[in-house]
Protein backbone atom coordinates (compact mmCIF):
# COMPACT_ATOMS: atom_id res chain seq x y z
CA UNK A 1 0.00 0.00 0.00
CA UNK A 2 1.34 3.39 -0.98
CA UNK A 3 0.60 6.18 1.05
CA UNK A 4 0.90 9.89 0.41
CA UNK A 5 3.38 12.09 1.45
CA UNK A 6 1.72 14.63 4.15
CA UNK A 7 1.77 18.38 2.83
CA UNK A 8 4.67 20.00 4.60
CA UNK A 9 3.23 22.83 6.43
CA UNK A 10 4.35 26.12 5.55
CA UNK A 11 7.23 28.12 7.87
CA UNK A 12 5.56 30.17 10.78
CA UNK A 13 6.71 33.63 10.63
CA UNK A 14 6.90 36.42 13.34
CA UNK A 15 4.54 37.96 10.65
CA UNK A 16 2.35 34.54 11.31
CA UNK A 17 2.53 35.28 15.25
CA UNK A 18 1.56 38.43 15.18
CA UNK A 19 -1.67 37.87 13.82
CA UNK A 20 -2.48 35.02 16.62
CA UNK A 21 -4.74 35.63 20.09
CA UNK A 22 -3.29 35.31 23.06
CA UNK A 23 -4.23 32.06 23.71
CA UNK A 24 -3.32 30.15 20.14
CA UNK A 25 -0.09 32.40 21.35
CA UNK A 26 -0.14 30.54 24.33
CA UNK A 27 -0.74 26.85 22.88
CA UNK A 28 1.94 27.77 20.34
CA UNK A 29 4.48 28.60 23.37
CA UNK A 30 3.41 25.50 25.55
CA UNK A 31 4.63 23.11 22.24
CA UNK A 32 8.04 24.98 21.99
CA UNK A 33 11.50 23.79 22.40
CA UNK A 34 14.22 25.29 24.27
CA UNK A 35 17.88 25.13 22.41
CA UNK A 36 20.89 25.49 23.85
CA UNK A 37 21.57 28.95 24.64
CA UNK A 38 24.56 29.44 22.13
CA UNK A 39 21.92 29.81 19.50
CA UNK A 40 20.33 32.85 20.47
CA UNK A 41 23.94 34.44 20.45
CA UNK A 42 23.82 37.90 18.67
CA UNK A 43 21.25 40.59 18.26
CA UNK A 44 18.37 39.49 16.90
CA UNK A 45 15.04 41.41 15.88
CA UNK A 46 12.23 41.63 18.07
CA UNK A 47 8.60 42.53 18.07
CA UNK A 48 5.45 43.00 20.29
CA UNK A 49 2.74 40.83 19.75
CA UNK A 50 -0.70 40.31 21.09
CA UNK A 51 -1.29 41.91 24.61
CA UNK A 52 -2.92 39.81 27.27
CA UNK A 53 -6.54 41.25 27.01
CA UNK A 54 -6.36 43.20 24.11
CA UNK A 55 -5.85 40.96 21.33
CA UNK A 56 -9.01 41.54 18.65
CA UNK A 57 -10.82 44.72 17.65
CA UNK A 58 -9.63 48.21 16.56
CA UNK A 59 -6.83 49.19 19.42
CA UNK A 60 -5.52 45.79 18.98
CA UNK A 61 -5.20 46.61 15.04
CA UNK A 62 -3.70 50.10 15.79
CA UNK A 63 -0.98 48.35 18.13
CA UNK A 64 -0.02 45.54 15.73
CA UNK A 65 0.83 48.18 13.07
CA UNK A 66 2.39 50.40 15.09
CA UNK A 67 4.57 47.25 16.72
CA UNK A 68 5.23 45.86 13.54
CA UNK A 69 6.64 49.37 12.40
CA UNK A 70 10.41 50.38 12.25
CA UNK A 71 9.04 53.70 14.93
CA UNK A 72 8.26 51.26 17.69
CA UNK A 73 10.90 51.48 20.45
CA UNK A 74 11.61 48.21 20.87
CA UNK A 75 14.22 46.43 18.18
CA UNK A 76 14.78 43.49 19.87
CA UNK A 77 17.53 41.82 22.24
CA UNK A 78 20.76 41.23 21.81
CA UNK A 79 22.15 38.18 23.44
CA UNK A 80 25.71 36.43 24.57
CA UNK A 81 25.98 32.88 25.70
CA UNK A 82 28.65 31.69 28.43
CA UNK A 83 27.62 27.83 28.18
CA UNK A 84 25.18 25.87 27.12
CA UNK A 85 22.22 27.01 29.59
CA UNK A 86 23.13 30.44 30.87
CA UNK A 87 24.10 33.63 29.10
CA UNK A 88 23.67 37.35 29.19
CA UNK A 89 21.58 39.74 27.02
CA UNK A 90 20.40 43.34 26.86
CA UNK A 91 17.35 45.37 24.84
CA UNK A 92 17.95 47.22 21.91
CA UNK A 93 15.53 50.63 22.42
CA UNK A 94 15.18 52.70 19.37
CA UNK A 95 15.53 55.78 21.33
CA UNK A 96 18.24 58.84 21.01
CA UNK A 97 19.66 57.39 18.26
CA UNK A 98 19.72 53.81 19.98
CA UNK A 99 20.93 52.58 22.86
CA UNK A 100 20.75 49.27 24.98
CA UNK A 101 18.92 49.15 28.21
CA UNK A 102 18.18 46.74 31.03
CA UNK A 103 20.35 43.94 30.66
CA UNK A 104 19.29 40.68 31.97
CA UNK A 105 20.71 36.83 32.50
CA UNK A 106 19.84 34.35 30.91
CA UNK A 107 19.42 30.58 31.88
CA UNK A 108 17.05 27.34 31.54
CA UNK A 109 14.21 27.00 34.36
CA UNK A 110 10.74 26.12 35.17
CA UNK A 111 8.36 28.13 33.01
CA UNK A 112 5.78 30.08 34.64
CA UNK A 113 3.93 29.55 32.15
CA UNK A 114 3.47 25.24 32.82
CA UNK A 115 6.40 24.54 34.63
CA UNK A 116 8.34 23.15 31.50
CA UNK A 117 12.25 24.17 30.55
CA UNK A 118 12.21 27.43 29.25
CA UNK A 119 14.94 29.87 28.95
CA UNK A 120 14.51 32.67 31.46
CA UNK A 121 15.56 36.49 31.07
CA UNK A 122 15.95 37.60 34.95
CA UNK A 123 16.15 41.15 34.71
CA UNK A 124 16.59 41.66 38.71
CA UNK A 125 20.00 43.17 38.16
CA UNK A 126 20.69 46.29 40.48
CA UNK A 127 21.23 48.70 37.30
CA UNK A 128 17.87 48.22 36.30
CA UNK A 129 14.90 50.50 37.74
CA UNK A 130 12.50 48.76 40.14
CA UNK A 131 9.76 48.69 37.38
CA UNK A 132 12.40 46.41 34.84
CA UNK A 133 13.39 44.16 37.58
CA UNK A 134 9.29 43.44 37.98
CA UNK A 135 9.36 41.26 34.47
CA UNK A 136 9.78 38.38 34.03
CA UNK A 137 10.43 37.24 30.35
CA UNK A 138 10.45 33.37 28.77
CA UNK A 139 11.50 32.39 25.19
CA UNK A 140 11.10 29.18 23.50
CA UNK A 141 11.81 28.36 19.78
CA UNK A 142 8.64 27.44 17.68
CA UNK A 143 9.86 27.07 14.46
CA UNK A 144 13.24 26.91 12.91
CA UNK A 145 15.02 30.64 14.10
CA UNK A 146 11.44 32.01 15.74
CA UNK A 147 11.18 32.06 18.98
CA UNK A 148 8.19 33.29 21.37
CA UNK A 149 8.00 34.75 24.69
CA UNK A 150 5.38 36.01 27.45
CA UNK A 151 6.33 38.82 29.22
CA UNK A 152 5.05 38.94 32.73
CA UNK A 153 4.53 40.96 35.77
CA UNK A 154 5.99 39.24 39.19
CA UNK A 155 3.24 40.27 41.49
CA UNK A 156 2.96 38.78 45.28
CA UNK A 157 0.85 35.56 43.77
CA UNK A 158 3.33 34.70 40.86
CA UNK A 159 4.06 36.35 37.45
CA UNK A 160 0.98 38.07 35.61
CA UNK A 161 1.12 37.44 31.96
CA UNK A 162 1.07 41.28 29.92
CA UNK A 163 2.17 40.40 26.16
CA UNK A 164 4.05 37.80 24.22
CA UNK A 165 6.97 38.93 22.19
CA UNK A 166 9.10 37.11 19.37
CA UNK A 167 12.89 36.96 18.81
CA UNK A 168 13.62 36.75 15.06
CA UNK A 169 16.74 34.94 13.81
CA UNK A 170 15.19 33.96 10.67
C-alpha cells in the first residue's frame, strides 16, 4: 500500500505570530523547544505581539501596526551565551539614536507559564529601575530561528502574563 506524502506545512513567521490571540499564542508557546543557549547568540530582531486582554478589535489593530513598524521602540535583544544554559543579554531601544537598556541573565528553568524548561531572562540586576526588575520574560523556539516569549509581571501571587513577544533569527 502506498501512502501519500503529508503536505509539509508552511514556515511560521513572526509575521504569522503576530496575527495570533493570546491564547493560540499561548498553545503555540506551551509546544516549543528550548535550544541550547549558544543559539540565540547575537542581536536578533524583536517585536510585540498580542497583549494579554487586548488581542481583537480596533486598538488591537492600531498596536499591531504600530509594533510591527520600524518607529516602535523596541528592536529586539541582543544576546551572549557563556555555556550551554546560561548567558547574558540586553534590549535594543530605538531611542536617542539607539541605545541598549536593562540587561538581563539568561538561563534554563521552570516556566511560569506550565512549569516546562524554558529559557529565562531575569532582569533583577541592580542597574535596572525597580519597574524592569518586575518582568519576568520566557523564550522558547517554535519554528526553525522564531522564537516566542510572554512577558510577565511578578506580582505577590506569581508572574501576571502582559504580552508575548518574538525573537527573530530567521
Amino acid at each position: 500500500m502506498v501512502t501519500a506524502a503529508k503536505p509539509s506545512q508552511p514556515p511560521i513567521t513572526v509575521d504569522d505570530l503576530a496575527r495570533m490571540t493570546t491564547r493560540d499564542a499561548t498553545d503555540l508557546y506551551k509546544r516549543g523547544s528550548v535550544p541550547s543557549m549558544t543559539v540565540l547568540d547575537g542581536a536578533p530582531a524583536g517585536r510585540m505581539l498580542s497583549v494579554a486582554g487586548l488581542d481583537r478589535g480596533r486598538v488591537a489593530a492600531r498596536l499591531a501596526k504600530i509594533a510591527g513598524s520600524s518607529a516602535f521602540p523596541w528592536a529586539g535583544k541582543s544576546f551572549s551565551a557563556t555555556g550551554d544554559d546560561r548567558g547574558a543579554g540586553i534590549n535594543r531601544i530605538r531611542l536617542l539614536g539607539g541605545r541598549d537598556w536593562f540587561p538581563f541573565d539568561t538561563l534554563i528553568g521552570p516556566s511560569a507559564v506550565d512549569g516546562q524548561p524554558a529559557i529565562i531572562l531575569d532582569y533583577d540586576k541592580p542597574q535596572n529601575p525597580w519597574f524592569i526588575r518586575k518582568i519576568h520574560d520566557e523564550l522558547r523556539e517554535v519554528a526553525p530561528d522564531l522564537y516566542l516569549g510572554p512577558a510577565m509581571w511578578k506580582t505577590a501571587s506569581g508572574p501576571r502574563h502582559l504580552l508575548y513577544f518574538a525573537i527573530d533569527k530567521q
